[in-house]
Structures are given as structure tokens and as C-alpha cells.
Protein backbone atom coordinates (compact mmCIF):
# COMPACT_ATOMS: atom_id res chain seq x y z
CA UNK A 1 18.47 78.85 17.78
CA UNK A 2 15.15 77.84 17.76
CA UNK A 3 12.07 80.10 16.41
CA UNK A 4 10.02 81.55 19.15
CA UNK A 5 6.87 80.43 16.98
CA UNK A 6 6.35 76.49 16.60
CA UNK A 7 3.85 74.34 15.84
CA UNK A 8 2.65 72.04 18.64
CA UNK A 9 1.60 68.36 17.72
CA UNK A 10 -0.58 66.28 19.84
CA UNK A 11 -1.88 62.69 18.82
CA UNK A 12 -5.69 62.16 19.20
CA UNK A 13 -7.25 59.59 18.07
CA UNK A 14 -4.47 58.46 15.32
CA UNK A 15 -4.95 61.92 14.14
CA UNK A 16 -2.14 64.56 14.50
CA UNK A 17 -3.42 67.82 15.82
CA UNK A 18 -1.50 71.12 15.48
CA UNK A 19 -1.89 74.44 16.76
CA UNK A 20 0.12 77.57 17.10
CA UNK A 21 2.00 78.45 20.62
CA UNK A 22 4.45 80.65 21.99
CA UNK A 23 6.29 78.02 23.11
CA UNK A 24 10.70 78.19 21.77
CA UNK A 25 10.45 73.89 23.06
CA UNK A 26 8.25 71.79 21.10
CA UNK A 27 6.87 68.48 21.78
CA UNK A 28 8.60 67.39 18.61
CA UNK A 29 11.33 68.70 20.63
CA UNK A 30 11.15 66.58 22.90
CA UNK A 31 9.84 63.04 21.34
CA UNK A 32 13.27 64.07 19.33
CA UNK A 33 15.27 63.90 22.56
CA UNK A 34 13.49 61.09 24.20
CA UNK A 35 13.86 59.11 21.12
CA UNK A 36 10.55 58.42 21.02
CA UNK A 37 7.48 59.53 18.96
CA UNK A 38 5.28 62.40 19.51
CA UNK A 39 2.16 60.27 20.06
CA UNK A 40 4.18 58.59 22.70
CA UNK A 41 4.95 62.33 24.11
CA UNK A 42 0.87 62.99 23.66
CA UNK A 43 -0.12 59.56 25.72
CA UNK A 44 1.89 60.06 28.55
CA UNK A 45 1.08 63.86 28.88
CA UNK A 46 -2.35 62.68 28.90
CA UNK A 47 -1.84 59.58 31.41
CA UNK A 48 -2.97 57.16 28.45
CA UNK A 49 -1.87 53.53 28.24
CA UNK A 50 0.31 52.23 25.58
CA UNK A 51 4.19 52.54 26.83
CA UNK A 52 6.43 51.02 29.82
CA UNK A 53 7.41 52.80 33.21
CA UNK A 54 11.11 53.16 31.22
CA UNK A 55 9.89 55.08 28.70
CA UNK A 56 7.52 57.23 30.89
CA UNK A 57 10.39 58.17 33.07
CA UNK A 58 12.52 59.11 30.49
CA UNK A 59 10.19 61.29 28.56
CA UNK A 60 9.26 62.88 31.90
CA UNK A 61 13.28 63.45 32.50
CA UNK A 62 13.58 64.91 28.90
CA UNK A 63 10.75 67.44 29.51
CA UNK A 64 11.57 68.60 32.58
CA UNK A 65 15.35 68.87 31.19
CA UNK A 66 14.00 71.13 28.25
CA UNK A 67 11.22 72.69 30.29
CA UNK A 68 9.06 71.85 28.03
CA UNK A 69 5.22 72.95 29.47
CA UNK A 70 1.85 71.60 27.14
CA UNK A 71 -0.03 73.78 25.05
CA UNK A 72 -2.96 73.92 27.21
CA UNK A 73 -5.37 74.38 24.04
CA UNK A 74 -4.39 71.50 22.20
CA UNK A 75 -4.10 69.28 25.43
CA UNK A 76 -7.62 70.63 25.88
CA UNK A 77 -8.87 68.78 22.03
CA UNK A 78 -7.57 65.29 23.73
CA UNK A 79 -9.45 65.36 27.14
CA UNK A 80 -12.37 67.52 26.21
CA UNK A 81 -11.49 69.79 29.37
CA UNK A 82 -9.67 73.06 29.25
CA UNK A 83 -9.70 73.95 32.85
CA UNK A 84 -11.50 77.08 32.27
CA UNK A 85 -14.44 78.41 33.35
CA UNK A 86 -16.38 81.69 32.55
CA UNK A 87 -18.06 84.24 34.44
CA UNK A 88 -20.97 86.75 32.78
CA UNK A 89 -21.33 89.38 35.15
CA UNK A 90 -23.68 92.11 34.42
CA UNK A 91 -22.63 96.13 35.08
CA UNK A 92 -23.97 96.24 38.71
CA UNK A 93 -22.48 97.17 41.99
CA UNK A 94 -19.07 96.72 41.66
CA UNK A 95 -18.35 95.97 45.07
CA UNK A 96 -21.59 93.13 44.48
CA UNK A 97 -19.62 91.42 41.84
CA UNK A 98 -16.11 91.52 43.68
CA UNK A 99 -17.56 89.63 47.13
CA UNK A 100 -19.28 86.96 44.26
CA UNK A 101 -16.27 86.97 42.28
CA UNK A 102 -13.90 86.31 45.13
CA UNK A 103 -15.63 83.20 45.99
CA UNK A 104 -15.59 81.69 42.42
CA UNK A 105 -11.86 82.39 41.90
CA UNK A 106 -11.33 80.83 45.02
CA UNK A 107 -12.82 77.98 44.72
CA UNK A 108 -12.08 77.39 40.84
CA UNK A 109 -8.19 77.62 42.11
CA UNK A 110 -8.37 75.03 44.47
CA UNK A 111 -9.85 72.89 41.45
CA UNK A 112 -7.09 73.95 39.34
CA UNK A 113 -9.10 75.67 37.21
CA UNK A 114 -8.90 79.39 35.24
CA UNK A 115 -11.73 81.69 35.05
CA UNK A 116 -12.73 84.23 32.41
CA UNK A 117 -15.02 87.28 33.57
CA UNK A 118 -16.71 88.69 30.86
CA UNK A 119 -18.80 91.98 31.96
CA UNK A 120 -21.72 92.72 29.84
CA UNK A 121 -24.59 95.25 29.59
CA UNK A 122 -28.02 95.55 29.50
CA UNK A 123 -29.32 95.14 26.10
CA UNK A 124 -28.11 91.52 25.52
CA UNK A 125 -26.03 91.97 22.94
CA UNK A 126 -22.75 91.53 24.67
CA UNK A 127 -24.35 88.46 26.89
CA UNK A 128 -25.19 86.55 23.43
CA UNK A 129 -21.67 87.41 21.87
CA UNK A 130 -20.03 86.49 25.05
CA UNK A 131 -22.02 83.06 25.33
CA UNK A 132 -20.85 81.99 22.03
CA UNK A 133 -17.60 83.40 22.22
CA UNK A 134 -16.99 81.12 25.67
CA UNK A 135 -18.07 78.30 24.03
CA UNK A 136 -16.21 78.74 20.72
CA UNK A 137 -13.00 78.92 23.98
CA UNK A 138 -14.40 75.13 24.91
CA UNK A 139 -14.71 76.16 28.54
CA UNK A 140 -16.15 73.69 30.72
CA UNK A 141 -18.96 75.54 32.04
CA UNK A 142 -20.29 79.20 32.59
CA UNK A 143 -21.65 81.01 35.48
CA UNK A 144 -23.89 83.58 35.06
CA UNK A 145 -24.32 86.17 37.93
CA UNK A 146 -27.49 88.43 38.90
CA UNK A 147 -28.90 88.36 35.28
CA UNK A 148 -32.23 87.86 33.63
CA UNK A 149 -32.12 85.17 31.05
CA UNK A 150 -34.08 85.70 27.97
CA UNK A 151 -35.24 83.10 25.43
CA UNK A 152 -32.44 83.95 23.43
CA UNK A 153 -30.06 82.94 25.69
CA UNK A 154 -31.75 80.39 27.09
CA UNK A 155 -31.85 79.04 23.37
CA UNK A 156 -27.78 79.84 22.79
CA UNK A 157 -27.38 77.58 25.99
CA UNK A 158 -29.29 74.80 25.13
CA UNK A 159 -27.86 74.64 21.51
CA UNK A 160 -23.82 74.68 22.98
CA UNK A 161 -24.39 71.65 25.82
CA UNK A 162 -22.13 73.64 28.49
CA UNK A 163 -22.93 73.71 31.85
CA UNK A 164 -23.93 76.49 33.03
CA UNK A 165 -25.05 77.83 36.76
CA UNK A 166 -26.68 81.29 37.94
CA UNK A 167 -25.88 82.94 41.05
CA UNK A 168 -28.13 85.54 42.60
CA UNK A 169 -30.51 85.15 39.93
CA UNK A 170 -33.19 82.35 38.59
CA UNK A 171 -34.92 81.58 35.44
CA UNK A 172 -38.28 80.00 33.85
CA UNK A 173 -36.16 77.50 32.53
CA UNK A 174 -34.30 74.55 34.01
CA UNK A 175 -31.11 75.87 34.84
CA UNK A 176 -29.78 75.31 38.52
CA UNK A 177 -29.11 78.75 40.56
CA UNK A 178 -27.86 79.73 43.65
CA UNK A 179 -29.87 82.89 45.21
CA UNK A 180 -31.10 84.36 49.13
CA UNK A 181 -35.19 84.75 48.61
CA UNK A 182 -34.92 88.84 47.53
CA UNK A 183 -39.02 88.83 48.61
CA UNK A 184 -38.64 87.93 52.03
CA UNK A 185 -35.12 89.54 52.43
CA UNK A 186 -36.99 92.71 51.77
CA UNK A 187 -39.87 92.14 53.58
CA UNK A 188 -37.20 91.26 56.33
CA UNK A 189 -35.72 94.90 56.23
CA UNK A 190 -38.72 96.64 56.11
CA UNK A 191 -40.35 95.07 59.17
CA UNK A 192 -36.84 95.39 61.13
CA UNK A 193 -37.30 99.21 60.36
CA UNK A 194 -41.14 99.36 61.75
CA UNK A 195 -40.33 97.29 64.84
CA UNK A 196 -37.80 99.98 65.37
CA UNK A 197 -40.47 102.37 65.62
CA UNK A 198 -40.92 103.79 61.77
CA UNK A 199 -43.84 104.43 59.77
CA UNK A 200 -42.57 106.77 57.13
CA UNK A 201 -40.14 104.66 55.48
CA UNK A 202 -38.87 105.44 51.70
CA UNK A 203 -37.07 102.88 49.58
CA UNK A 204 -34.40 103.55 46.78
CA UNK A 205 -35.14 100.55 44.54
CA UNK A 206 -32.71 99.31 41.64
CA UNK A 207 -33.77 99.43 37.94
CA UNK A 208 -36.98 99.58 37.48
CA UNK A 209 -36.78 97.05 34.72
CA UNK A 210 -34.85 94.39 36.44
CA UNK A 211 -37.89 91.87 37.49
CA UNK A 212 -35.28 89.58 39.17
CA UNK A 213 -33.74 91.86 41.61
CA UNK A 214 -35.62 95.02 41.52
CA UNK A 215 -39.32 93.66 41.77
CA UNK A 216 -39.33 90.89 44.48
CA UNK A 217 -37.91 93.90 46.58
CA UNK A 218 -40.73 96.30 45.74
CA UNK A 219 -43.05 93.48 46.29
CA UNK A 220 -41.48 92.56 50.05
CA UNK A 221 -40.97 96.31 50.59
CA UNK A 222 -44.75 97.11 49.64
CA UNK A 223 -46.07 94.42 51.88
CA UNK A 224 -44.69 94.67 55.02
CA UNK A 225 -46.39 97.79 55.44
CA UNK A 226 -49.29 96.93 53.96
CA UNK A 227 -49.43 94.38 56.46
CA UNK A 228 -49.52 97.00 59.72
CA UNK A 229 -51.55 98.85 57.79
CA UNK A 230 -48.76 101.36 56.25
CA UNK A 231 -50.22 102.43 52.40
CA UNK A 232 -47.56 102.58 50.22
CA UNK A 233 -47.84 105.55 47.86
CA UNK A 234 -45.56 105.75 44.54
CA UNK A 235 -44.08 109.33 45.99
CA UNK A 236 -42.43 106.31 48.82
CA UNK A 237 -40.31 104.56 46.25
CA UNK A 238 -37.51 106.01 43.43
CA UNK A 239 -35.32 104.09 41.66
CA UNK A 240 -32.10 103.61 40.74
CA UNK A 241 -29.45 101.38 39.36
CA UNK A 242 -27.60 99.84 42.03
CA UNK A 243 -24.55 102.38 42.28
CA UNK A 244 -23.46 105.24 44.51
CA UNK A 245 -24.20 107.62 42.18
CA UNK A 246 -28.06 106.76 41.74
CA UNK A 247 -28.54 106.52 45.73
CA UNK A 248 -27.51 109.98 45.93
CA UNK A 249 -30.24 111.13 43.72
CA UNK A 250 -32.30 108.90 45.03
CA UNK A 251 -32.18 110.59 48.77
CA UNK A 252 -32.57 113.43 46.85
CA UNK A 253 -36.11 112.19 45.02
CA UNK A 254 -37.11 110.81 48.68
CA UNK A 255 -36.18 114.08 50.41
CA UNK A 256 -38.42 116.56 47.50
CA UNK A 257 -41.01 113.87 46.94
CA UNK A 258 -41.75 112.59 50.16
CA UNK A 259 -40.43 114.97 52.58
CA UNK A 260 -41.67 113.11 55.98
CA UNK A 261 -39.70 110.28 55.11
CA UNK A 262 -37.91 108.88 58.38
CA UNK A 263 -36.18 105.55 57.00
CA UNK A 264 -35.11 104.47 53.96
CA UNK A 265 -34.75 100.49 52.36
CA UNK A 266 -31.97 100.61 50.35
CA UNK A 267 -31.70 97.83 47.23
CA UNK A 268 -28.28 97.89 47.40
CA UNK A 269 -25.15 99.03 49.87
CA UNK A 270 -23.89 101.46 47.32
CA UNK A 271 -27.01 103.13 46.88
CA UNK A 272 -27.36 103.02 50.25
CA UNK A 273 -23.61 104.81 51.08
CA UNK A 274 -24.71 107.48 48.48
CA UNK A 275 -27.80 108.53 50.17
CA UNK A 276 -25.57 108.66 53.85
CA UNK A 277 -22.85 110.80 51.22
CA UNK A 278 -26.11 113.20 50.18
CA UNK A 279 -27.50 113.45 53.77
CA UNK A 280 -24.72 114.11 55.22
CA UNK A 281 -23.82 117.43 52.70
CA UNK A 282 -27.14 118.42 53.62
CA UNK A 283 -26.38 118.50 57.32
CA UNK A 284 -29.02 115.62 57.93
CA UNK A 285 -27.49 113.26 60.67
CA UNK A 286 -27.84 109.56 60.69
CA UNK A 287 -29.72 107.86 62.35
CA UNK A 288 -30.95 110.86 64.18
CA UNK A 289 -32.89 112.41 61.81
CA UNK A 290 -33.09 109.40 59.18
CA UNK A 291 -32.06 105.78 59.32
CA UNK A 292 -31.17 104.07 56.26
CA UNK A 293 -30.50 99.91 56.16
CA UNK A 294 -28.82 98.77 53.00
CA UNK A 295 -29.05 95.62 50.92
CA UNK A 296 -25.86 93.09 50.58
CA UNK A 297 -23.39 93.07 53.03
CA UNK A 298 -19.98 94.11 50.90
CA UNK A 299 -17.47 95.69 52.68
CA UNK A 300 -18.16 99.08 52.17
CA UNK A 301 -20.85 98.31 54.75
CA UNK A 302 -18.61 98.03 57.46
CA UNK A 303 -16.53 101.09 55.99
CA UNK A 304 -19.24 103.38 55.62
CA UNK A 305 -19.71 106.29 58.14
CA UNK A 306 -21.66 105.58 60.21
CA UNK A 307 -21.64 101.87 59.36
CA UNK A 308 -23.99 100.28 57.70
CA UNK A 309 -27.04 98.26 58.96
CA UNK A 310 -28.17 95.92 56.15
CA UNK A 311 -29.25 92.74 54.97
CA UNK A 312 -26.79 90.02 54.56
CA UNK A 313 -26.44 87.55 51.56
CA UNK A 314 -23.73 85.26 51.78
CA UNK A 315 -21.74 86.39 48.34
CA UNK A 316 -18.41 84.59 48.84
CA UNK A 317 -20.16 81.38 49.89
CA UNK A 318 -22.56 82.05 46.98
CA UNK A 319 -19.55 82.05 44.70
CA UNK A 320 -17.66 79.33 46.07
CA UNK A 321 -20.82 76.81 45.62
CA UNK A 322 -21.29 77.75 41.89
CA UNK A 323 -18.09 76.47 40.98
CA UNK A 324 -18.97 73.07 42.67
CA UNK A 325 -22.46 72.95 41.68
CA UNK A 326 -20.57 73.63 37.86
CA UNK A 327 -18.52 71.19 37.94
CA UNK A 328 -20.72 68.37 40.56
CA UNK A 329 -24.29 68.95 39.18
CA UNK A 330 -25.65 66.08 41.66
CA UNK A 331 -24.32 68.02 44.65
CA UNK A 332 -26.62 68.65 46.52
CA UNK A 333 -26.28 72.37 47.45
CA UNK A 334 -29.46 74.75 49.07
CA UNK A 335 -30.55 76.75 46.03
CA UNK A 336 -31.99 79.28 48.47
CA UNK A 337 -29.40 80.75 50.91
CA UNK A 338 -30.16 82.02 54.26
CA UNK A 339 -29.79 86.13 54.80
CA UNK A 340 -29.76 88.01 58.26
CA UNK A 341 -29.98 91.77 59.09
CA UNK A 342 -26.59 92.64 60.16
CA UNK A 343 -26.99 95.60 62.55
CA UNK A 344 -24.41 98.92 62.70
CA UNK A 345 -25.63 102.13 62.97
CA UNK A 346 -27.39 103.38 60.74
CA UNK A 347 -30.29 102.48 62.26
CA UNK A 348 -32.53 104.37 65.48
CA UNK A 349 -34.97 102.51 67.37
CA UNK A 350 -37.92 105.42 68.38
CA UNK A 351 -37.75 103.70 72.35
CA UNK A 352 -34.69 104.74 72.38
């Protein structure tokens, strides 16, 4: 009986090179049976030239006999491609991350590819250990989602050569990204709630550090009522961190703070489901006493009681196009996607 350890021997460039599997068949194993040598084995598992049709088929009849299956990682040292692809994603919204995720799995499976989600924090540690530790894995690219990149890791990218793509985030530096315009979207949401007849309108904003999410919100929040001649005040706005847990105190900042407050701009659904959660334990109904309009579109939107007006990004979609814009860099793929208030009930109009 064979041992369940073996080495695995692939042929690259008249070099043998081994690695460890789990593997109880071998491709010695087979070059044995098909009475052939293992570079042979190596050349046609890696469609290159250099034996006849007879000798493909019956090294292709040997290892489906044995059931013999590659060691991906040393397959990966001859063609330079390992058919993985990594995923940074930063401890947001959960429910954010799942829609984006989703979309990247998705596609990535119909390319036959694998995908490794690394979640990392906010100090940048993790992010620079999982950078390098992805590229130490040779994957073929990386896809960072909704993060700011610093010098540093602008610096660990350039120095590795991997593709990489950003997703609901942008940078300083050259790197292509995939993102809805979080100034306008906000602007968008605030000017939906005064055309619905509201002038005292609080927002729950995310972290107040975050200058890629958090501040282009502010900014688009802040203006549209500056712009009908609404003065924002700094008892109007309270931050948060993107969860459920930080919209409920939130509503309750908004409600001791600013006490005439009428609507509420959410940065996020989950924020925006934990100030309905608070209001409602306080006896204050939705929308007839206060409206609230949330920020993404995930499904706990549509779960939400009552459901949830908010603005839409296209996540899934958002997802799916990193993985071609990863692995087709000339595609040509809007780097600014189109968002849309998608209306429930969360939301009174004052004609009404």
C-alpha cells in the first residue's frame, strides 16, 4: 500500500520540481504505468508539445484509471497561474460584503477560478500581512473592497506585480476601481427627503475617519441643504461604524442631540435597521413620526419592518465586474456605477 504522503514531480524547464501533496497516486505513479517519463506526464498535463496523439491517449487512460488529479501548486510553478484569486475585505457591514462577495464568487466560478477572502481591520496591519501573504500563495490577482489604500500598501503592491482591482473604493494612485459616486448618491438621498417635504433631517454617518466612504457622504449630505438654504449644524450628524449596533446609538445621539429631527440619512442599511430597531422600542412609528432612508440596497432592506427606502448600488454587479476587470484589464468597464433611490416605506411625503 502506498503512503498517503508523496512527493509530486513536475518537469519545468528541464528542471524537476517537487512539492509535498496529499495525494496516495503520484505522477511517478503514473509515468510508471504509462511507461513513459514524468516530464512526458508534466507536458501533456500542461497541453505542451513534444509527444504523439498515442502517447497522449494513453497517459490520459492511465490517469483517469488511477484517478490520478494534479497538484494544483506545482502545476501552478509551470503556467505561472494558480487559478486563485484573493479578496481583502475590511470589517464593515456584513451584509455589504456578502451582496459584493456573491458577485465575485460568481463570476470567478464561471472562470474556473478559487477565491480567498481575507477580512482585515483597521489599523493596516492585517491588510499588509495579508498582501504579502497572497502573493507569497502566487494568486493571480487581488481585489480589494471598500478600503483606503495607504502608501504602504500602495508600495507592497507595486513591489509584488499582481493585479490588483478595488471595488467600492478609489485611490491617489493608479489602480483601476469599480465604485457608485458616494457624493452625489448622498446628495441624491438628502434632496429625495426635502422634496418629500423635510427640513429637519439628521444623518447617522459611518466612521468618522473613513475619508472614502464616510466623507463624500457628509459632504453630499451637508450640501443639499445648504443648497435650499437648510444650515447644517454638527448637533445634525453622529457617527457610527456601519453596523446595527452603532445605528441604534446613533438614533439615540439624533433623538437627545437634536430632538426636532424629522428624517434621518442613513450611511448604511444596517445602521439604518438599528435606528427603525431603537425607534420602534421607544414607541416612535415610522414614517409617521420619523422617516429614515438607508444607504446600499442589501437584503435586509427589503426585510426590514417597515421596509426600507434607500439608495441603491449595484453590489453583485460591482463584484461580478472586478473579477473581469482582474483578469481583462483592457475591458472596458464604467468605473462609476449608476445608483437609484429604491422607495419602501420608510419614507412620508408631508402632502400626503
Amino acid at each position: 500500500m502506498k503512503p498517503l504522503y508523496l512527493y509530486v514531480t513536475v518537469f519545468l524547464e528541464n528542471v524537476y520540481v517537487e512539492s509535498w501533496c496529499n495525494m496516495s497516486i503520484t505522477i511517478k505513479d503514473v509515468a510508471k504505468q504509462a511507461n513513459v517519463s514524468v516530464a512526458t506526464v508534466s507536458r501533456i498535463l500542461n497541453n505542451l508539445p513534444g509527444y504523439s496523439d498515442e502517447t497522449q491517449q494513453r497517459v490520459k487512460k492511465v490517469i483517469e484509471e488511477l484517478g490520478y488529479q494534479p497538484n494544483a501548486v506545482a502545476r501552478g510553478l509551470i503556467n505561472r497561474k494558480t487559478k486563485t484569486i484573493g479578496v481583502l475585505v475590511p470589517n464593515v457591514s456584513d451584509l455589504f460584503a456578502s451582496e459584493v462577495l456573491a458577485g465575485i464568487e460568481e463570476q470567478a466560478h464561471e472562470f474556473g477560478y478559487s477565491v480567498m477572502i481575507c477580512k482585515t481591520n483597521h489599523d493596516g496591519k492585517r491588510t499588509i500581512n495579508y498582501l504579502q501573504a497572497l502573493y507569497e500563495k502566487r494568486v493571480d490577482g487581488i481585489i480589494i473592497v471598500s478600503e483606503f489604500i495607504t502608501l504602504d500598501y500602495y508600495k507592497t503592491i507595486e513591489t509584488n506585480k499582481v493585479p490588483v482591482v478595488l471595488v467600492a473604493t478609489e485611490s491617489e494612485y493608479p489602480l483601476p476601481f469599480i465604485k457608485v459616486d458616494d457624493y452625489q448618491a448622498a446628495y441624491d438621498a438628502t434632496t429625495y427627503l426635502v422634496k418629500k417635504g423635510h427640513a429637519d433631517i439628521g444623518m447617522i454617518a459611518g466612521t468618522e475617519s473613513d475619508v472614502i466612504s464616510t466623507t463624500p457622504r457628509i459632504e453630499g449630505f451637508k450640501d443639499a441643504l445648504n443648497n435650499v438654504g437648510i444650515t447644517v449644524t454638527k448637533e445634525m450628524i453622529t457617527f457610527g461604524d456601519f453596523s446595527f449596533k452603532s445605528g441604534i446609538e446613533g438614533m439615540k445621539n439624533l433623538l437627545k442631540n437634536y430632538p426636532k429631527v424629522r428624517a434621518v440619512f442613513c450611511a448604511s442599511d444596517e445602521m439604518a435597521v438599528g435606528a427603525l430597531s431603537l425607534l420602534y422600542k421607544k414607541g416612535i412609528s415610522v414614517p409617521e413620526e420619523i422617516s429614515i432612508i438607508g444607504y446600499d440596497n442589501t437584503a435586509t432592506a427589503e426585510k426590514a419592518i417597515p421596509p426600507l427606502t434607500t439608495v441603491a448600488q449595484p453590489l453583485y454587479k460591482m463584484g461580478k465586474d472586478s473579477i473581469q476587470l482582474l483578469l481583462n484589464p483592457t475591458l472596458k468597464i464604467n468605473q462609476r456605477y449608476p445608483h437609484h433611490i429604491a422607495e419602501r416605506d420608510t419614507v412620508r411625503a408631508y402632502s400626503e
